[in-house]
Structures are given as structure tokens and as C-alpha cells.
Protein backbone atom coordinates (compact mmCIF):
# COMPACT_ATOMS: atom_id res chain seq x y z
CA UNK A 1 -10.18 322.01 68.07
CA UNK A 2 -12.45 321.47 65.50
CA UNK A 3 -12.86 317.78 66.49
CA UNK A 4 -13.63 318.58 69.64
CA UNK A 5 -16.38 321.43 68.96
CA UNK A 6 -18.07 318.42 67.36
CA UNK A 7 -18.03 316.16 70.04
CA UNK A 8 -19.59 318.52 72.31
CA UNK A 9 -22.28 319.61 70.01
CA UNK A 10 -22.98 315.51 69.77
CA UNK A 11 -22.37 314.84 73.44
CA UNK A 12 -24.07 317.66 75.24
CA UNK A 13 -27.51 317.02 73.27
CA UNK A 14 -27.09 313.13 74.36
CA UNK A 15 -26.64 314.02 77.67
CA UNK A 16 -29.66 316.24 78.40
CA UNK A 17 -31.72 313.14 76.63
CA UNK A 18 -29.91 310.86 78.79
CA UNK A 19 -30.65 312.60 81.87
CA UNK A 20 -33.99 313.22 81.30
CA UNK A 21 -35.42 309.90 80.37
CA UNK A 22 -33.34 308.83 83.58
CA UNK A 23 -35.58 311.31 85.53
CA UNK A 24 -38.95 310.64 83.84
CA UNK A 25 -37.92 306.78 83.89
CA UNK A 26 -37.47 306.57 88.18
CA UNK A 27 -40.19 309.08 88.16
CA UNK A 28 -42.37 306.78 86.56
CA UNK A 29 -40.83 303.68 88.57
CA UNK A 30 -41.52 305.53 91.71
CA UNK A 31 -44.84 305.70 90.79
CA UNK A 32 -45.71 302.49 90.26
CA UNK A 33 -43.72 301.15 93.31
CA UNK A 34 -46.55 303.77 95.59
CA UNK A 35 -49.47 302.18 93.87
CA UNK A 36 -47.65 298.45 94.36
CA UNK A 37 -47.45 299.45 97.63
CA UNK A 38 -50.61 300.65 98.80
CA UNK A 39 -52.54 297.87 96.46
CA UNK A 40 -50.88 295.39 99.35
CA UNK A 41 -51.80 297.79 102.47
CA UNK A 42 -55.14 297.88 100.63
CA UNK A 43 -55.36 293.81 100.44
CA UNK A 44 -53.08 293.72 104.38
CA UNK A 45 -56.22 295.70 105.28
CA UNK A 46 -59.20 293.70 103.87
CA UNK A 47 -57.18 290.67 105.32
CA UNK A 48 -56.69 292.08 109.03
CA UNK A 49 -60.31 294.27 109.64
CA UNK A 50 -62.44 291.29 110.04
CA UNK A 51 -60.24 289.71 112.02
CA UNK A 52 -60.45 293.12 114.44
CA UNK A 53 -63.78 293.09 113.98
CA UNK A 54 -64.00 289.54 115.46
CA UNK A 55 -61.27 290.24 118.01
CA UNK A 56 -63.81 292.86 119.13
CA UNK A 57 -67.33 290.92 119.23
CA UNK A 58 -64.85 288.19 121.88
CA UNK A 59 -63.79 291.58 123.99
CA UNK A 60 -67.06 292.61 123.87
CA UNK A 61 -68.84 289.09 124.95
CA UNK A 62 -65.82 288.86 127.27
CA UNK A 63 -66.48 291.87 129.31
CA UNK A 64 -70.34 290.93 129.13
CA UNK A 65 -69.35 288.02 130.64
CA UNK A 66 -67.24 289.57 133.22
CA UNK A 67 -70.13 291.34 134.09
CA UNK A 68 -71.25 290.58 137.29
CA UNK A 69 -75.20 288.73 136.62
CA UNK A 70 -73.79 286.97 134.12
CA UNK A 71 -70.50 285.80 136.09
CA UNK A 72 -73.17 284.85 138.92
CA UNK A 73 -75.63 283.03 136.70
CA UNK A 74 -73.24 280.52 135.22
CA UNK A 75 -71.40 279.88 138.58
CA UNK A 76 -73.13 277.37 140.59
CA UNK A 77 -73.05 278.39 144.07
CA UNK A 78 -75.37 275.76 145.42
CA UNK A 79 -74.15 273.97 148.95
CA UNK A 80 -71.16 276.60 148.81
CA UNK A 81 -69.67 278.77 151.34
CA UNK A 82 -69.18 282.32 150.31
CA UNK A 83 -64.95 281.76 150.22
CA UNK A 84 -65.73 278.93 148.16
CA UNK A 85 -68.05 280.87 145.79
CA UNK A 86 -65.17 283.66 145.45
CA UNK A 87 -62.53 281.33 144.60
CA UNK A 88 -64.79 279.87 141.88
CA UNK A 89 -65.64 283.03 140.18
CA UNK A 90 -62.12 284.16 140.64
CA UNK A 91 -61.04 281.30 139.02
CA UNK A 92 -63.77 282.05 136.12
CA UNK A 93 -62.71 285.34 135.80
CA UNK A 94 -59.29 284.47 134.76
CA UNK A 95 -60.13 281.36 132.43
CA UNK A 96 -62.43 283.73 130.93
CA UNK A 97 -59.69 286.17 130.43
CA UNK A 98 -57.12 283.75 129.47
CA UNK A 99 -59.40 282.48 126.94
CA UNK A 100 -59.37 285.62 124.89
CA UNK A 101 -55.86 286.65 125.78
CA UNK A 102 -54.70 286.30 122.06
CA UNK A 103 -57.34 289.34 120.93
CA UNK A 104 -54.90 291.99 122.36
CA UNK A 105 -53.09 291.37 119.18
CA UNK A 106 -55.98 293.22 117.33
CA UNK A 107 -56.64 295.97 119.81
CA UNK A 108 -54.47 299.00 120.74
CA UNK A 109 -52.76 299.14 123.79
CA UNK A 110 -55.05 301.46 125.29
CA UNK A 111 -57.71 298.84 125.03
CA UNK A 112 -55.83 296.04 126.08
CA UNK A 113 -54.64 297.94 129.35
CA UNK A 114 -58.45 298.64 130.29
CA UNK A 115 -59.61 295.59 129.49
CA UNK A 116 -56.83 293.79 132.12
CA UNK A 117 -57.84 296.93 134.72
CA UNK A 118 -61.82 295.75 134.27
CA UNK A 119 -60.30 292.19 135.03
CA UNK A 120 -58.24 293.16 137.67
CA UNK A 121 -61.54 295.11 138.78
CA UNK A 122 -63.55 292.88 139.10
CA UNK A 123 -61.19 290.29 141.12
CA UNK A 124 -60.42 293.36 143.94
CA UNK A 125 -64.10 293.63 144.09
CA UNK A 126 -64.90 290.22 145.06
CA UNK A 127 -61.89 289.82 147.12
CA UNK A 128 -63.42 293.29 149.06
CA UNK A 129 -66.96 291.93 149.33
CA UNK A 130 -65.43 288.60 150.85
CA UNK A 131 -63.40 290.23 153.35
CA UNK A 132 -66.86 292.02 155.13
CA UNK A 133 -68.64 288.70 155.40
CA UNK A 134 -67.87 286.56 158.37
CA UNK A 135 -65.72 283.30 157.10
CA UNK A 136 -68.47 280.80 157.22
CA UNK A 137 -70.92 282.69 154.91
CA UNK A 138 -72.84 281.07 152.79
CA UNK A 139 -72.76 281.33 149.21
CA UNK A 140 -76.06 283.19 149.01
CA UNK A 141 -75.16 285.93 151.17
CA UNK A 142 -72.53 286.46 149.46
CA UNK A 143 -74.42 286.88 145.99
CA UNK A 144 -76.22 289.64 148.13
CA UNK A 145 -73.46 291.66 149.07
CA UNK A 146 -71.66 291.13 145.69
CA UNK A 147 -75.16 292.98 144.23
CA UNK A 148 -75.55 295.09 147.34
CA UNK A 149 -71.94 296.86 147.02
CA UNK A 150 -72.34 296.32 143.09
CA UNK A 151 -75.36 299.18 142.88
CA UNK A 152 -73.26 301.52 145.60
CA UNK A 153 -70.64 301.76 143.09
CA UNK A 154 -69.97 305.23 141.71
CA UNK A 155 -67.81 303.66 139.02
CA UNK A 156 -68.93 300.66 136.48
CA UNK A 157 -65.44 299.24 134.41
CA UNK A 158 -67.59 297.10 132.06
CA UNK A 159 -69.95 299.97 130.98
CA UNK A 160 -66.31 302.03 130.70
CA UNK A 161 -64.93 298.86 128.60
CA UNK A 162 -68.05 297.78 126.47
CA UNK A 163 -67.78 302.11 125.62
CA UNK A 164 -64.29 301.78 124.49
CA UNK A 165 -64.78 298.87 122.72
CA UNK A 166 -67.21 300.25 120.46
CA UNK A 167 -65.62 303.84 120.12
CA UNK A 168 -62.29 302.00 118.70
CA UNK A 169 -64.53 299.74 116.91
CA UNK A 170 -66.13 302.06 115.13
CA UNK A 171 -63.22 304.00 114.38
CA UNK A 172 -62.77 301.37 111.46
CA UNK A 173 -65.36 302.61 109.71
């Protein structure tokens, strides 16, 4: 009995030691796991915000250039017919787009889904402005309408998707 009194008085001691350096030790591993951790969200993140900040400035020039003056000045509509002129800034509409399809990585989704519905905008618009003009319209009167129904609009997508650009821009800072 005696024997045994002495191994508890020699094991209990060694297992309150025990236990505690096992808590302070994964305390202390724990620790420095957080700080590994957010050292590599902190370098992730110096990595990944200018490439936002890029994939911004191309949404941004993007929807500038969706815009319809600029769209019109760097489609040549001289000797067209209006059709003709539609098709070719439908057709720039989309490279444009396609062009800076791969930025959507960068942006939310939110983003993303109004920068397609400016897009998809834009090509309803022309397709409605071609449909009141008689079929053998020239390209010129066409311009005119296209700027004609442009300042009846209540509702302007690239002023809504330059703003949301820069709010979710901005809310890098």
C-alpha cells in the first residue's frame, strides 16, 4: 500500500506538468499557425489587389467604350446603310466585351451581372433604333436616331456601371 501511496504522490504531480505544458504547448502552436496564416492572406492580398485594381481600370475603359459617342466615333459608318452600321457596332460591342471577359474573375458577381445587362443594353437599344428606320437607311440617319432616342432615355446603364465600378473599387481601400 505503501508502494503505491508513492507512486501516486510521483505520478499525479507528473501528470498535472504533463498536461499543462501539453496545453500551453498547442496553445502556443495555435498561435503561431493564426499569424502563419494571415502573414499568407496578407501576401494572397498584396498579390491579388492590383490585379483588381487593373481588372477595374479595363471594366471601366470597357463600359466607356460601350458608351455610345465613343462606340460611334471608332465605327466607320461611311458609304453604309443603317442595318449595316448596326451589325458593325453590334459586332464591336461584343469583341469589346469578349475582350475583357477574363476581368469577371476579379469582380463580384454583382458587377459582372451588370456589366453583361449594360452589354446586353446596349445591343437591345440598337436593335430598337434599327427597327423604326425604314430598311434602306443610311448610316447617318441612323447615328441620329441612335443620339435622338439616346437623350429620351430615362435610364443610362453606363453611368449605372461606371457608379458601381467605382463604389466596389473603392471598397478596397
Amino acid at each position: 500500500m505503501m508502494v503505491f501511496l508513492e507512486i501516486i504522490k510521483i505520478a499525479i504531480p507528473a501528470i498535472v506538468v504533463a498536461l499543462t505544458s501539453y496545453f500551453i504547448i498547442r496553445e502556443m502552436l495555435r498561435k503561431q499557425l493564426q499569424m502563419q496564416e494571415q502573414r499568407i492572406r496578407q501576401e494572397r492580398q498584396s498579390a491579388v489587389t492590383p490585379l483588381r485594381m487593373q481588372a477595374y481600370e479595363r471594366l471601366s475603359l470597357l463600359i466607356e467604350r460601350l458608351s455610345l459617342p465613343g462606340l460611334l466615333m471608332r465605327t466607320d459608318s461611311s458609304g453604309m446603310q443603317a442595318n449595316t452600321l448596326k451589325i458593325a457596332l453590334m459586332m464591336t460591342v461584343q469583341q469589346e466585351f469578349e475582350h475583357n471577359i477574363s476581368q469577371q474573375i476579379y469582380v463580384s458577381e454583382k458587377l459582372w451581372e451588370i456589366i453583361k445587362a449594360t452589354r446586353d443594353d446596349l445591343i437591345q437599344f440598337l436593335d430598337l433604333v434599327s427597327e423604326k428606320l425604314p430598311k434602306d437607311a443610311p448610316a447617318k440617319a441612323y447615328r441620329d436616331a441612335l443620339f435622338a432616342y439616346q437623350q429620351q432615355r430615362d435610364y443610362d446603364p453606363v453611368a449605372t456601371a461606371q457608379m458601381a465600378i467605382r463604389k466596389e473599387a473603392t471598397s478596397l481601400f
